[in-house]
Protein backbone atom coordinates (compact mmCIF):
# COMPACT_ATOMS: atom_id res chain seq x y z
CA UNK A 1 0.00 0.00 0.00
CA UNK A 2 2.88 2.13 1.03
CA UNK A 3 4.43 1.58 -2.68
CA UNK A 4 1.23 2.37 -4.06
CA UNK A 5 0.86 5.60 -2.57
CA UNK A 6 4.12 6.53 -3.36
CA UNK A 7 3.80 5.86 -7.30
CA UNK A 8 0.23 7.90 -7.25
CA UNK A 9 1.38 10.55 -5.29
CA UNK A 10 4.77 10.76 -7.83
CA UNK A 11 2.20 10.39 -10.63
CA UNK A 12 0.29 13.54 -9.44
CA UNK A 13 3.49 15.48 -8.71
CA UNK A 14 5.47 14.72 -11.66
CA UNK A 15 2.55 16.25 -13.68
CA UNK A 16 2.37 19.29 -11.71
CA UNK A 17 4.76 21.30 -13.76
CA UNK A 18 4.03 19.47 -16.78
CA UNK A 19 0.35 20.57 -16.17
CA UNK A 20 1.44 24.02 -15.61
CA UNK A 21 3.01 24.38 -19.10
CA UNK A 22 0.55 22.38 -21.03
CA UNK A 23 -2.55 24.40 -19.78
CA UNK A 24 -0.69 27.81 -20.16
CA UNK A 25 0.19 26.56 -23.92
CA UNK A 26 -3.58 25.74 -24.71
CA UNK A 27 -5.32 28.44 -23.48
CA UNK A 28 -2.26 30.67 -25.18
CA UNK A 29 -2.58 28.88 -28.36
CA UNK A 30 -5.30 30.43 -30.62
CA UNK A 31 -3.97 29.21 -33.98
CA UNK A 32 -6.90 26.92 -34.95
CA UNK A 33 -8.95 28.23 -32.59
CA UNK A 34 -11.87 30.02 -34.82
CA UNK A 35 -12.82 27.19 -36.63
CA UNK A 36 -12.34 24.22 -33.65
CA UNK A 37 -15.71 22.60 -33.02
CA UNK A 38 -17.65 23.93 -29.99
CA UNK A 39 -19.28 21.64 -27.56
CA UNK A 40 -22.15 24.79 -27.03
CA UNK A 41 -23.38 23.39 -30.33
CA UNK A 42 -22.70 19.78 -29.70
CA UNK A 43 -25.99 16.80 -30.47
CA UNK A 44 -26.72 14.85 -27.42
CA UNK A 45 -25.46 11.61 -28.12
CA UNK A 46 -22.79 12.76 -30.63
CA UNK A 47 -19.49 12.96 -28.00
CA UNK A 48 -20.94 11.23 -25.23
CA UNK A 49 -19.33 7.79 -23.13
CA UNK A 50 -23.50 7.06 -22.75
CA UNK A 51 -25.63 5.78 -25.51
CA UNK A 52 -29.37 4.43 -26.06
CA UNK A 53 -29.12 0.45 -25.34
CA UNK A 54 -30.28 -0.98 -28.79
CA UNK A 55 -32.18 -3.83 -27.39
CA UNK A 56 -34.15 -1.47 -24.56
CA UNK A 57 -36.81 -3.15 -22.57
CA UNK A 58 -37.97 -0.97 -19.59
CA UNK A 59 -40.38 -3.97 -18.09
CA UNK A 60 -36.79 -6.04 -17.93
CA UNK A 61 -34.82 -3.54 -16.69
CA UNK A 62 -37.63 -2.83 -13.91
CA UNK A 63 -37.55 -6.52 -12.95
CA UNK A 64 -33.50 -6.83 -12.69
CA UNK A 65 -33.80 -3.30 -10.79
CA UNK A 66 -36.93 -4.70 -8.45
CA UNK A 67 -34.51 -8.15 -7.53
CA UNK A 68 -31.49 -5.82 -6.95
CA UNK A 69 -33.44 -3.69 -4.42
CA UNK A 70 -35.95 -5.87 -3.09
CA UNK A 71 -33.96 -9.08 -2.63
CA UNK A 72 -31.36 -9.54 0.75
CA UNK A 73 -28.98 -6.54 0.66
CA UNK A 74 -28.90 -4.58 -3.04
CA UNK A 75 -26.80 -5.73 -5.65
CA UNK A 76 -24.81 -2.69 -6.44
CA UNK A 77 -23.97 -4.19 -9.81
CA UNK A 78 -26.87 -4.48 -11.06
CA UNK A 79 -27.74 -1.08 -10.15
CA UNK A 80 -24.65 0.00 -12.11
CA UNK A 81 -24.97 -1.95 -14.95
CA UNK A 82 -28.54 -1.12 -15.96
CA UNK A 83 -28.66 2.87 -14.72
CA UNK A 84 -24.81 3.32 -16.84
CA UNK A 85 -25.37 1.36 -19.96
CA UNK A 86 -29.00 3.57 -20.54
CA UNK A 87 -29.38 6.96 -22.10
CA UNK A 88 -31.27 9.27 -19.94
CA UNK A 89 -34.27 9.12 -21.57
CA UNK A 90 -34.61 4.88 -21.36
CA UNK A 91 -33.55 6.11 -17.82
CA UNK A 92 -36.61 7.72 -17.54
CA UNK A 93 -38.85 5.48 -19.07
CA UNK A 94 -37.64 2.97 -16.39
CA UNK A 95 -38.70 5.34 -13.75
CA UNK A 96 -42.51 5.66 -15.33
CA UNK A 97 -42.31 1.86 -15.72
CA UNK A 98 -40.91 0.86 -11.98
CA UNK A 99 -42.87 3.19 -10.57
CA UNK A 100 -46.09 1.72 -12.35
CA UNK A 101 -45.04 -1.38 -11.31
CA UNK A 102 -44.32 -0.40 -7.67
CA UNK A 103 -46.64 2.45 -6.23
CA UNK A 104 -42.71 3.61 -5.40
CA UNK A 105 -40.55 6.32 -6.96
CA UNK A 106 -37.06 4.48 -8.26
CA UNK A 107 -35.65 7.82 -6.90
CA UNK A 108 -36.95 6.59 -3.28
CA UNK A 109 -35.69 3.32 -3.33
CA UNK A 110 -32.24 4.24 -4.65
CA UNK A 111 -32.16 6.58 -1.62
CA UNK A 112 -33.37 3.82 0.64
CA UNK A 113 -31.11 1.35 -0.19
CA UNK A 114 -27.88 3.14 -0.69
CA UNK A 115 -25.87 5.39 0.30
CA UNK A 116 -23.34 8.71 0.26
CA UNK A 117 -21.53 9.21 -3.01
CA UNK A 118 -23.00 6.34 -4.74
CA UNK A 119 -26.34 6.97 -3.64
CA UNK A 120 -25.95 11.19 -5.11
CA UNK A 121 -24.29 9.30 -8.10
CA UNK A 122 -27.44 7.29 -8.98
CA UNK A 123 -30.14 10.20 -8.07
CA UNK A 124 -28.04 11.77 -10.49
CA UNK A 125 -28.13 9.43 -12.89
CA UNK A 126 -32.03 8.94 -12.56
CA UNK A 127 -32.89 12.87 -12.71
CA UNK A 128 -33.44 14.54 -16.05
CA UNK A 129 -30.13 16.15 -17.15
CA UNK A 130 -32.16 19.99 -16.77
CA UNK A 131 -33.33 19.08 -13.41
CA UNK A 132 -30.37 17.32 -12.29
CA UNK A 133 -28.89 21.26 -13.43
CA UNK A 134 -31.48 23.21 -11.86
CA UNK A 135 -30.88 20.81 -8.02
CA UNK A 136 -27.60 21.19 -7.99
CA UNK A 137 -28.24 25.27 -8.71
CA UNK A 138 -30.30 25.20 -5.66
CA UNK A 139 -28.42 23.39 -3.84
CA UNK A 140 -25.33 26.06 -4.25
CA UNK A 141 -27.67 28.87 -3.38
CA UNK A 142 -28.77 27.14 -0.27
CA UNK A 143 -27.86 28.27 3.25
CA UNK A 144 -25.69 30.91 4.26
CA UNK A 145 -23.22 31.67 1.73
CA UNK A 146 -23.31 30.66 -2.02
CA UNK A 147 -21.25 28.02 -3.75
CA UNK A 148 -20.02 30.36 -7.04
CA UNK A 149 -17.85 27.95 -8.20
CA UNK A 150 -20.50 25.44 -8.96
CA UNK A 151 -22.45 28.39 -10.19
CA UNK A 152 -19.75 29.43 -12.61
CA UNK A 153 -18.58 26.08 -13.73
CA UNK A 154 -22.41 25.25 -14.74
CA UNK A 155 -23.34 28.94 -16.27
CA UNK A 156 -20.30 29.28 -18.40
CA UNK A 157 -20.46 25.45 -19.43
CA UNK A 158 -23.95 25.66 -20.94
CA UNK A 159 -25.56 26.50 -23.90
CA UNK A 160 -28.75 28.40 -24.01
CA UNK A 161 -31.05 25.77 -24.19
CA UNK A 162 -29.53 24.06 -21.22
CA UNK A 163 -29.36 27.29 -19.41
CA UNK A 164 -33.21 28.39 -20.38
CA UNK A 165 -34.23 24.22 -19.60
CA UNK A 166 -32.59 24.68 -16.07
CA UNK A 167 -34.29 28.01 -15.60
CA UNK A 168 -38.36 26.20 -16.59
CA UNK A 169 -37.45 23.11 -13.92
CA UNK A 170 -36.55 25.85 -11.12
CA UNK A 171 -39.82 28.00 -11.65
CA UNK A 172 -41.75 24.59 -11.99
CA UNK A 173 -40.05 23.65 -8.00
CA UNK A 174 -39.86 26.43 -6.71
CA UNK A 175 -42.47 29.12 -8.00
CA UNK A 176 -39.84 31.98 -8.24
CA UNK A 177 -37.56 32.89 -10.92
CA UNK A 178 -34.30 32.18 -11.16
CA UNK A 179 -33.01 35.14 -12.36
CA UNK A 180 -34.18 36.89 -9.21
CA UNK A 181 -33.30 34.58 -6.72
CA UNK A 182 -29.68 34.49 -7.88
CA UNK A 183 -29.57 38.42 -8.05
CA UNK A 184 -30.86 37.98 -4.13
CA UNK A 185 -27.66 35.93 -3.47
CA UNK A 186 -24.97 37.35 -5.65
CA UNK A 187 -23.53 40.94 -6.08
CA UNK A 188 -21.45 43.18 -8.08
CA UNK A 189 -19.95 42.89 -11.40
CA UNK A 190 -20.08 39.20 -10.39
CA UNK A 191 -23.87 38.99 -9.70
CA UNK A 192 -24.34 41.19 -13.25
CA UNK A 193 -22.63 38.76 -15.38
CA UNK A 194 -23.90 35.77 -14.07
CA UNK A 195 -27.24 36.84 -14.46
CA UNK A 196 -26.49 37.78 -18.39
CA UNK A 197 -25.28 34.28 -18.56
CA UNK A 198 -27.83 32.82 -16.65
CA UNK A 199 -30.81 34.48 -18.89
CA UNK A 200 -29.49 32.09 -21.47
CA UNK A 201 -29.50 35.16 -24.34
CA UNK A 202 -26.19 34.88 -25.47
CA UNK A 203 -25.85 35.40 -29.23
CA UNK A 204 -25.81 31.94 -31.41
CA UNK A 205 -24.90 33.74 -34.93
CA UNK A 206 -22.57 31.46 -36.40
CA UNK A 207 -21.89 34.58 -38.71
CA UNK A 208 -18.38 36.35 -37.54
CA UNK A 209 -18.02 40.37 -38.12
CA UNK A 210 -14.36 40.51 -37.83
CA UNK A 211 -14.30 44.10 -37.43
CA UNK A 212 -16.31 43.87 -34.42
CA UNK A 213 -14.61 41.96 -33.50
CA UNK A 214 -11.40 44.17 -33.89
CA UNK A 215 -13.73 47.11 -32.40
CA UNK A 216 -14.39 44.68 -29.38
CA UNK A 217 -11.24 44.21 -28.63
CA UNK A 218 -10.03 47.48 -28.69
CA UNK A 219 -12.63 48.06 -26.37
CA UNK A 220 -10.98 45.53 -23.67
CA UNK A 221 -7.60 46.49 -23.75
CA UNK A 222 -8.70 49.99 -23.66
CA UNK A 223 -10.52 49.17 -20.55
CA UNK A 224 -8.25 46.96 -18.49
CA UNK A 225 -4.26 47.18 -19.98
CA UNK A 226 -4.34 50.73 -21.29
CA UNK A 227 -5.81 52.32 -18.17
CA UNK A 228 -5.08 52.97 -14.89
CA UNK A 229 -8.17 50.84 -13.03
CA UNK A 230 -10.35 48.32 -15.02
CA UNK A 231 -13.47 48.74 -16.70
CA UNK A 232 -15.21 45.77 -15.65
CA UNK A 233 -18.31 46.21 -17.58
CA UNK A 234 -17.21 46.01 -20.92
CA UNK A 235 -15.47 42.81 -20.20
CA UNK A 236 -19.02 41.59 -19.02
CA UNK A 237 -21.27 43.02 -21.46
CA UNK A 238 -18.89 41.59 -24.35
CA UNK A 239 -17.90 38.17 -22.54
CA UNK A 240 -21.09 36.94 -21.71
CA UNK A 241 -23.41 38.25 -24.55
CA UNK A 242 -21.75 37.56 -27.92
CA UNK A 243 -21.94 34.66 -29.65
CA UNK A 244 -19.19 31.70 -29.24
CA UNK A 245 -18.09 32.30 -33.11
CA UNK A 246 -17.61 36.05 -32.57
CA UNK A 247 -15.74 35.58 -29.15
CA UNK A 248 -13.06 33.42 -30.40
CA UNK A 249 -12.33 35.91 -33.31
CA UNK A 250 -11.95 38.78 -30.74
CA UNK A 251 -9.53 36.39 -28.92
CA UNK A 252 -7.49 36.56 -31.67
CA UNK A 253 -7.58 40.38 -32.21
CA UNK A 254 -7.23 41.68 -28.60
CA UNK A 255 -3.72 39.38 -28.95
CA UNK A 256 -2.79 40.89 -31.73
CA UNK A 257 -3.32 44.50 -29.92
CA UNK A 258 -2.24 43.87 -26.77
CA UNK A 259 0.66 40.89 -27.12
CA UNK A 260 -1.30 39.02 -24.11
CA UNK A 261 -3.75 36.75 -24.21
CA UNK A 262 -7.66 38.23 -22.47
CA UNK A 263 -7.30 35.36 -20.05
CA UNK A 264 -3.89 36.66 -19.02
CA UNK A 265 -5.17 40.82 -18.76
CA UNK A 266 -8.14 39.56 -16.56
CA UNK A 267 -6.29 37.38 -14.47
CA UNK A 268 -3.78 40.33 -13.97
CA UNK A 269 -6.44 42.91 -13.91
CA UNK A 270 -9.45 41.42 -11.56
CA UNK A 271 -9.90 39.21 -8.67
CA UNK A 272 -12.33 36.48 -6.64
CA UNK A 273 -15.62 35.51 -7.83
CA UNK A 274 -15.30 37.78 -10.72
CA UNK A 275 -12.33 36.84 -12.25
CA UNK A 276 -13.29 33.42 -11.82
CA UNK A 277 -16.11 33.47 -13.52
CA UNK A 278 -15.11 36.09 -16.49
CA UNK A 279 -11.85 33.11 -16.39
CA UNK A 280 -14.31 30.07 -16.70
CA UNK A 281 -16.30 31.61 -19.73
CA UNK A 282 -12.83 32.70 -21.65
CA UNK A 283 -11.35 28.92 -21.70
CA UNK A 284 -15.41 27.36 -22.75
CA UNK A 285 -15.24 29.95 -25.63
CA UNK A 286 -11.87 28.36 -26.36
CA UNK A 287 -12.85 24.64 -25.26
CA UNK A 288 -15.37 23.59 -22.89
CA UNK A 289 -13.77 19.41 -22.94
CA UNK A 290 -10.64 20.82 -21.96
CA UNK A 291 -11.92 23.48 -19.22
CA UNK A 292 -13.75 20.57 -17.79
CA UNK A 293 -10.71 17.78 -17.72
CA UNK A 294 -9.06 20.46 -15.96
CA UNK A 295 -11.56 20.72 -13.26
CA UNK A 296 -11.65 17.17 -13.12
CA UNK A 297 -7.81 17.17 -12.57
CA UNK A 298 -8.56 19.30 -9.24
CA UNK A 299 -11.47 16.80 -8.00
CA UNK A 300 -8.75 14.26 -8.02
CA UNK A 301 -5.29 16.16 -7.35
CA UNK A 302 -3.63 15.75 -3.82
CA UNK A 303 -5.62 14.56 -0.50
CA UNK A 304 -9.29 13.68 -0.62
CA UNK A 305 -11.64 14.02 -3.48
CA UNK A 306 -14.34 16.85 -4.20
CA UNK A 307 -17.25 13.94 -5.10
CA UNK A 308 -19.42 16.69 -5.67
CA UNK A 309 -17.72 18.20 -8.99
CA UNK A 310 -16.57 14.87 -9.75
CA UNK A 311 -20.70 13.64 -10.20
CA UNK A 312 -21.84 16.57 -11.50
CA UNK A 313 -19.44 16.80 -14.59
CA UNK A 314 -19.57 13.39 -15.28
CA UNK A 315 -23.05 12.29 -14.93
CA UNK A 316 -23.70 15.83 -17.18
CA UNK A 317 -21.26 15.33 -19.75
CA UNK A 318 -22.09 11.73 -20.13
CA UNK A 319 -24.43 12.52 -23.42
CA UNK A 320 -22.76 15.10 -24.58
CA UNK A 321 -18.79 15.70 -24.90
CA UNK A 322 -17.43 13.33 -22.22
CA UNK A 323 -15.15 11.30 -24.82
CA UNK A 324 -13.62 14.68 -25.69
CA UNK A 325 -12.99 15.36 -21.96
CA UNK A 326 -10.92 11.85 -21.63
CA UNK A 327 -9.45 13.25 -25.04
CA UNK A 328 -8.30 16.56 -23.54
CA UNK A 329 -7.30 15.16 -19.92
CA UNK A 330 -5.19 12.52 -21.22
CA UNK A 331 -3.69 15.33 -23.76
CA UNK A 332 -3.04 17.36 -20.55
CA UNK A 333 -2.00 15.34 -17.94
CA UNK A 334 -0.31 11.73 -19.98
CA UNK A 335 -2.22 9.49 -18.02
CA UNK A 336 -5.92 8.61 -19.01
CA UNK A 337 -8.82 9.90 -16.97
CA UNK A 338 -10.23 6.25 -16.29
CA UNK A 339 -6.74 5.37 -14.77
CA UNK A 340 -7.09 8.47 -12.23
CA UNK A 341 -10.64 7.45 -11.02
CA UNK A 342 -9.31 3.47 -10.57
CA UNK A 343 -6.44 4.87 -8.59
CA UNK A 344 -8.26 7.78 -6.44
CA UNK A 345 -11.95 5.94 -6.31
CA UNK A 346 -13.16 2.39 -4.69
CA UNK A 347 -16.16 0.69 -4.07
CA UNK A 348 -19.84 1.17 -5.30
CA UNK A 349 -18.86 4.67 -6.50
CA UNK A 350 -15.59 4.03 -7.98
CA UNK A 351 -17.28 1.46 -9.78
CA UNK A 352 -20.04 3.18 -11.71
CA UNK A 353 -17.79 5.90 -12.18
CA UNK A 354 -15.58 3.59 -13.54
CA UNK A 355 -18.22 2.98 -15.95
CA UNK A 356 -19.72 6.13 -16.79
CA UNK A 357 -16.11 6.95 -17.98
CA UNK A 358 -16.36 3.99 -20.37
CA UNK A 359 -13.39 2.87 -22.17
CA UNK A 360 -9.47 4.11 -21.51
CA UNK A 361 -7.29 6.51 -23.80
């Protein structure tokens, strides 16, 4: 054990200055960056470790899940298999189908009959990809103090229709909109441009005006490098309104005027939740996989595990761009993203994980 720890902690180490290098070098490198595929435009089903099981039979799957549950201690395996190898949708059909079958909520009985990470890992996996969204919103907004990094990391990951989805689940719960809630909890430049992101308005021309895109970025170095003070607005109104095609072009131009890259000026320009979040939207305009395998790297890196992010990205990314993630992680780091959740997970949880993940790069 002692031997083992000592290879996964060099592993992690080793990589740390690697990792430094390799992440400054993408989000520097701009050179293909206009016409790179974006993942705000991505097909569920299209990138994703998760597909539709070809021979789908919800009354069988309800019967394997009723045994697992039902029988002398649950079969975790079963569980697994059947909840993993399903798109969401056949994942909800089960749920109409065991709950017909039942008088019982599969949601329930997963809760009864497991537990801690595994049991948030397979609520997760049984809610609705917009509600599973709009909970773990709420659930950052709840109590004293708000969690913005989970607020950032899922309003500059998603694309309007996510964002707008997320918004119709929280008014269906809650009877309040989101938009005001989160102004309620948030203030500030911070509080102004997560609520333009959060609106889900942002522009989806795929048309690209390159001299606004000039004019834009004129605009931001004129308002952070060239002047004593920063002008945070412009960075927000620009950042988090124009469209994904348009934003990468002005990436390109404000380096051209300024010799810096915009992630570099706001990092040396701003601070805390702002700069975080401002941060978070530059690198999905350049490459939401890759801004994702990094925060996956953190969940994992050094003592103890941050579940939490771990689920959330995962069981959200599933359908949509996870195979890109494992792309970009192993790209980043030279070991594959499966082989960091079989060396930093166990049991139950490591297990599904383990197969959400699907296959090794």
């Amino acid at each position: 054990m002692t031997v083992f720890y000592f290879l996964y902690s060099s592993l992690f180490s080793s990589s740390e200055e690697r990792f430094v290098a390799v992440m400054t070098s993408l989000w520097d490198d701009l050179n293909t960056l206009v016409d790179s595929p974006s993942s705000f435009t991505a097909t569920t089903g299209e990138r994703g470790t998760i597909k539709p099981n070809e021979d789908f039979d919800a009354e069988h799957n309800v019967e394997a899940l009723r045994n697992a549950i039902e029988g002398l201690g649950t079969t975790e395996k079963t569980l697994i298999d059947i909840l993993t190898q399903r798109s969401s949708a056949q994942r909800q059909l089960i749920c109409k189908a065991y709950e017909a079958a039942t008088g019982r909520t599969l949601l329930k009985d997963l809760k009864g009959d497991t537990g801690g990470d595994f049991e948030d890992l397979l609520v997760a996996l049984v809610t609705p990809p917009a509600a599973y969204d709009c909970h773990e919103v709420m659930q950052a907004m709840k109590g004293a103090g708000t969690k913005d990094s989970v607020l950032i990391e899922i309003f500059a990951s998603r694309s309007n229709q996510q964002i707008k989805a997320l918004s119709e689940v929280y008014l269906e719960e809650t009877e309040e909109q989101l938009i005001q809630d989160l102004k309620s909890e948030t203030s500030g430049e911070f509080s102004e441009a997560l609520l333009l992101l959060a609106e889900g308005n942002r522009d989806e021309s795929t048309a690209v005006d390159a001299e606004k895109a000039k004019e834009d970025a004129q605009t931001l170095y004129s308002a952070g490098e060239k002047k004593w003070g920063t002008d945070e607005s412009k960075f927000v109104n620009i950042l988090c309104q124009r469209s994904i095609p348009q934003l990468r072009q002005t990436l390109v131009e404000y380096k051209n005027i300024s010799g810096k890259s915009l992630q570099e000026s706001i990092e040396g320009e701003m601070s805390g939740e702002l700069e975080e979040l401002l941060v978070a939207v530059v690198k999905c305009v350049k490459n939401v996989p890759a801004y994702l395998a990094e925060l996956l790297y953190k969940t994992m890196k050094g003592g103890g595990t941050d579940e939490s992010t771990l689920t959330r990205i995962m069981v959200s990314r599933s359908e949509v761009d996870l195979l890109d993630i494992r792309a970009e992680f192993k790209s980043l780091y030279s070991y594959s993203l499966l082989s960091a959740i079989e060396s930093d997970l166990s049991g139950p949880y490591g297990e599904c994980m383990k197969a959400i993940c699907g296959g090794d790069d």
